[in-house]
N, C-alpha and C. Protein backbone atom coordinates (compact mmCIF):
# COMPACT_ATOMS: atom_id res chain seq x y z
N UNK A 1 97.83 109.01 103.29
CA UNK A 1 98.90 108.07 103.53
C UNK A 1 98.33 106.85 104.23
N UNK A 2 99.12 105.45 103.81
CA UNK A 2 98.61 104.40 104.85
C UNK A 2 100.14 104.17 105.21
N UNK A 3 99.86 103.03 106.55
CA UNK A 3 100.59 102.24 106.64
C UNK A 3 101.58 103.40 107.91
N UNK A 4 103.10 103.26 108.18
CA UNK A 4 103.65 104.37 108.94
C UNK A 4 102.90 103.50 110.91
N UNK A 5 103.35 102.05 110.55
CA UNK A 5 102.43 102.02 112.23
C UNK A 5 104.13 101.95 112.68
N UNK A 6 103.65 102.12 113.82
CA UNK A 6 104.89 102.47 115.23
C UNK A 6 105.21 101.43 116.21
N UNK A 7 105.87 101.09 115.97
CA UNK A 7 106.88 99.41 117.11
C UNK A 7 107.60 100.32 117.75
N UNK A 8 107.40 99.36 118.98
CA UNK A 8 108.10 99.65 120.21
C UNK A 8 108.73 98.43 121.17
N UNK A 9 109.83 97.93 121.18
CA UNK A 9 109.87 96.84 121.57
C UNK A 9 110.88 96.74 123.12
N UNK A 10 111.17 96.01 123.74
CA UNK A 10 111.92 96.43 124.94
C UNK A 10 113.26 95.84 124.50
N UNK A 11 114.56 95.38 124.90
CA UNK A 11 115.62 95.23 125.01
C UNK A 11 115.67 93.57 124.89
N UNK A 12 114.64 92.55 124.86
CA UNK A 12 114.51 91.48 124.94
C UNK A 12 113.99 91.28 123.69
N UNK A 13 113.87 92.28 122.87
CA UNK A 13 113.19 92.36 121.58
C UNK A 13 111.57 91.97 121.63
N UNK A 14 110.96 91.91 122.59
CA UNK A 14 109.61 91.80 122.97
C UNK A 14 108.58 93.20 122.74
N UNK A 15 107.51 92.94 121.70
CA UNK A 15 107.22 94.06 121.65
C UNK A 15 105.95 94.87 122.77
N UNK A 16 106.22 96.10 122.81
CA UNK A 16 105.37 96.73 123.92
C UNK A 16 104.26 97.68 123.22
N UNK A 17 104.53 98.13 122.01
CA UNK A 17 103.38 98.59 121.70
C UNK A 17 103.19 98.84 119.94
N UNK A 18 102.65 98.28 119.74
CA UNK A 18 102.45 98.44 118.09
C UNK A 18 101.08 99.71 117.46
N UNK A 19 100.75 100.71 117.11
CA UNK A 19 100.26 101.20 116.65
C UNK A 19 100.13 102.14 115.34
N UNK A 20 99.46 103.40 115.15
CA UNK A 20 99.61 104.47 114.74
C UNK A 20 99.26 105.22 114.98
N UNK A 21 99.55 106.46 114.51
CA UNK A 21 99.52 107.97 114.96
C UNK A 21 98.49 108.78 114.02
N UNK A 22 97.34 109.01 114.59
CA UNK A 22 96.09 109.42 113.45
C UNK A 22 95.92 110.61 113.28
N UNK A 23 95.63 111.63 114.56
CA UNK A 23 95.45 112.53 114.76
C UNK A 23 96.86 113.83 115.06
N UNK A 24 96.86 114.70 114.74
CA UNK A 24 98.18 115.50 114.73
C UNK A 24 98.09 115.64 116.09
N UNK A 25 97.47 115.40 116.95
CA UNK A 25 98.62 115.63 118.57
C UNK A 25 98.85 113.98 119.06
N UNK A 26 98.64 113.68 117.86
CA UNK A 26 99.02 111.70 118.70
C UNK A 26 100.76 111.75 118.87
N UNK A 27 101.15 111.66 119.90
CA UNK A 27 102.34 111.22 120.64
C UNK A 27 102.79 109.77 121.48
N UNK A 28 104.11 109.71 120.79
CA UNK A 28 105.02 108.40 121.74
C UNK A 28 106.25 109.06 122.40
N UNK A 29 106.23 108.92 123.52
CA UNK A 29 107.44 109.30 124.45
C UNK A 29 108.81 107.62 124.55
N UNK A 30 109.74 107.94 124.38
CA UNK A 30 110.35 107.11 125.02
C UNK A 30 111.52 106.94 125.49
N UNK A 31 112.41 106.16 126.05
CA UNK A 31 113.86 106.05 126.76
C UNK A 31 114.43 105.13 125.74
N UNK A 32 115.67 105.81 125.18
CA UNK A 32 116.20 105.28 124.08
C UNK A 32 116.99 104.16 125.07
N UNK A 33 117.58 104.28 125.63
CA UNK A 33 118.55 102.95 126.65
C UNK A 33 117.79 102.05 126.96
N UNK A 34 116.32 102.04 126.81
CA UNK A 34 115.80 101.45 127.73
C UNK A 34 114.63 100.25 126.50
N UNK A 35 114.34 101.37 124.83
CA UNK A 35 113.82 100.24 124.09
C UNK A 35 114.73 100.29 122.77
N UNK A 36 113.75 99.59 121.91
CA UNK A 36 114.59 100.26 120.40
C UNK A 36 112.57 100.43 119.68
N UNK A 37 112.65 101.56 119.06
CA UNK A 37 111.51 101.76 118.04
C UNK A 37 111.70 102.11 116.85
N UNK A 38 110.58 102.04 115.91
CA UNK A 38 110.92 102.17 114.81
C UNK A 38 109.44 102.87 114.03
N UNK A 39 109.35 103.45 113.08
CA UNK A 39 108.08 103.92 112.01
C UNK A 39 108.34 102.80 110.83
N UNK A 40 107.14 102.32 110.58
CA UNK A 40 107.02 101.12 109.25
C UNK A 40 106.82 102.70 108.18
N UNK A 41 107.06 102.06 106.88
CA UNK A 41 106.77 102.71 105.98
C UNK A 41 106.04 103.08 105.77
N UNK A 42 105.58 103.97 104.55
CA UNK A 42 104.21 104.97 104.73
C UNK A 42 104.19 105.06 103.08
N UNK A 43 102.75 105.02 102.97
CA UNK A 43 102.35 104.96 101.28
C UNK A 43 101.22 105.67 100.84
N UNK A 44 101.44 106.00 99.54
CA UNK A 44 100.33 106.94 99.13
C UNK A 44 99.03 106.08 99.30
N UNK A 45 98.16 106.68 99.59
CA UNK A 45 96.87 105.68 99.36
C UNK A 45 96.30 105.60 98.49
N UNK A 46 95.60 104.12 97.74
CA UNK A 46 95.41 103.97 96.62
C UNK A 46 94.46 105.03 95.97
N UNK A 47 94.15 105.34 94.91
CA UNK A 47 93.48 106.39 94.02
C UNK A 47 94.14 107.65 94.30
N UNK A 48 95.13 107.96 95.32
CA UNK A 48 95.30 109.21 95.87
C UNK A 48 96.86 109.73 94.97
N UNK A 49 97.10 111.15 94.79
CA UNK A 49 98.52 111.53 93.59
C UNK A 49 99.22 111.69 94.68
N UNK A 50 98.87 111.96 95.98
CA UNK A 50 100.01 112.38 97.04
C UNK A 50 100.04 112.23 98.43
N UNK A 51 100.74 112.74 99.28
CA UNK A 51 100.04 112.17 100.77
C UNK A 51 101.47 112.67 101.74
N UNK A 52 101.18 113.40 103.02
CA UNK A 52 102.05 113.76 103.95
C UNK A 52 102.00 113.04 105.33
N UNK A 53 103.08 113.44 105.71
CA UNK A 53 103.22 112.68 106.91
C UNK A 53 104.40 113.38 107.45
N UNK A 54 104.38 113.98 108.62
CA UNK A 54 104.76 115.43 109.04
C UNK A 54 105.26 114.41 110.57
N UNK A 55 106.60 114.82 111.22
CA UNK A 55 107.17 114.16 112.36
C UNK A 55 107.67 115.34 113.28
N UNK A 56 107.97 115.83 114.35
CA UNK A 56 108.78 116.27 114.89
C UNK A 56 109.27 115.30 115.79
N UNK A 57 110.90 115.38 115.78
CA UNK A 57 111.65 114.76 116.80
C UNK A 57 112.14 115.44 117.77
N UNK A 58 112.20 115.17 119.44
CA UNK A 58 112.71 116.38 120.09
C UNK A 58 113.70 115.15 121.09
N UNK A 59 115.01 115.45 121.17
CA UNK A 59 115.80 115.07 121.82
C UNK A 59 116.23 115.28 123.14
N UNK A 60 116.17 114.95 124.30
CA UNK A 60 116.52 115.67 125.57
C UNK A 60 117.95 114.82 125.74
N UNK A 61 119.12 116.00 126.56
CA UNK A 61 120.01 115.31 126.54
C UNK A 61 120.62 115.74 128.13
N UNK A 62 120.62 114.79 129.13
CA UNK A 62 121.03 115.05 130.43
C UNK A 62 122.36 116.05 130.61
N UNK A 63 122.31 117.32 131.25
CA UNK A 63 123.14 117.80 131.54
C UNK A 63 124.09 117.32 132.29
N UNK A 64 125.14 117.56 132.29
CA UNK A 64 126.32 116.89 133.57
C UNK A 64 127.49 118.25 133.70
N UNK A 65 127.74 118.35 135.23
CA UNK A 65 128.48 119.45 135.03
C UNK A 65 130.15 119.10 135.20
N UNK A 66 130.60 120.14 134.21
CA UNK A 66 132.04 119.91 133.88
C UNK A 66 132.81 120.12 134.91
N UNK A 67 133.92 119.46 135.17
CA UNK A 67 134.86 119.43 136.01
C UNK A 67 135.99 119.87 135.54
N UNK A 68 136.65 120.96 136.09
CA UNK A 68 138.17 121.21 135.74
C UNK A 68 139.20 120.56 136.13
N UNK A 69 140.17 120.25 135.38
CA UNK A 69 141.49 119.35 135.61
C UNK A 69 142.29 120.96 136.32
N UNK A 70 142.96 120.40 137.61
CA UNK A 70 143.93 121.46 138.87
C UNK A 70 145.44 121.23 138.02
């Protein structure tokens, strides 16, 4: 596969980090409130019939504890 680079920009639309992800433990952490990111597209590479590109997404979501209505 080519191509698949990774923007990261802050809230001012200024970008903070442009790359890619080469190696299978390459990781980006980030605070969704805090940027907006995105993956560019991803393409077979030339001469090549096929090509993967494998993601896990893991979501954390702040607990808050419930309050009962008296």
């Amino acid at each position: 596969m080519t191509g698949g680079e990774i923007v990261v920009v802050d809230n001012n639309k200024r970008i903070i980090l442009e790359t890619i992800l080469e190696e299978s433990i390459d990781t980006i952490g980030v605070v969704d409130s805090k940027v907006y990111h995105q993956a560019k597209r991803v393409v077979v590479k030339s001469g090549e019939t096929e090509g993967y590109r494998d993601v896990i997404l893991i979501d954390f979501t702040p607990m808050v504890a419930l309050t009962r209505a008296s």
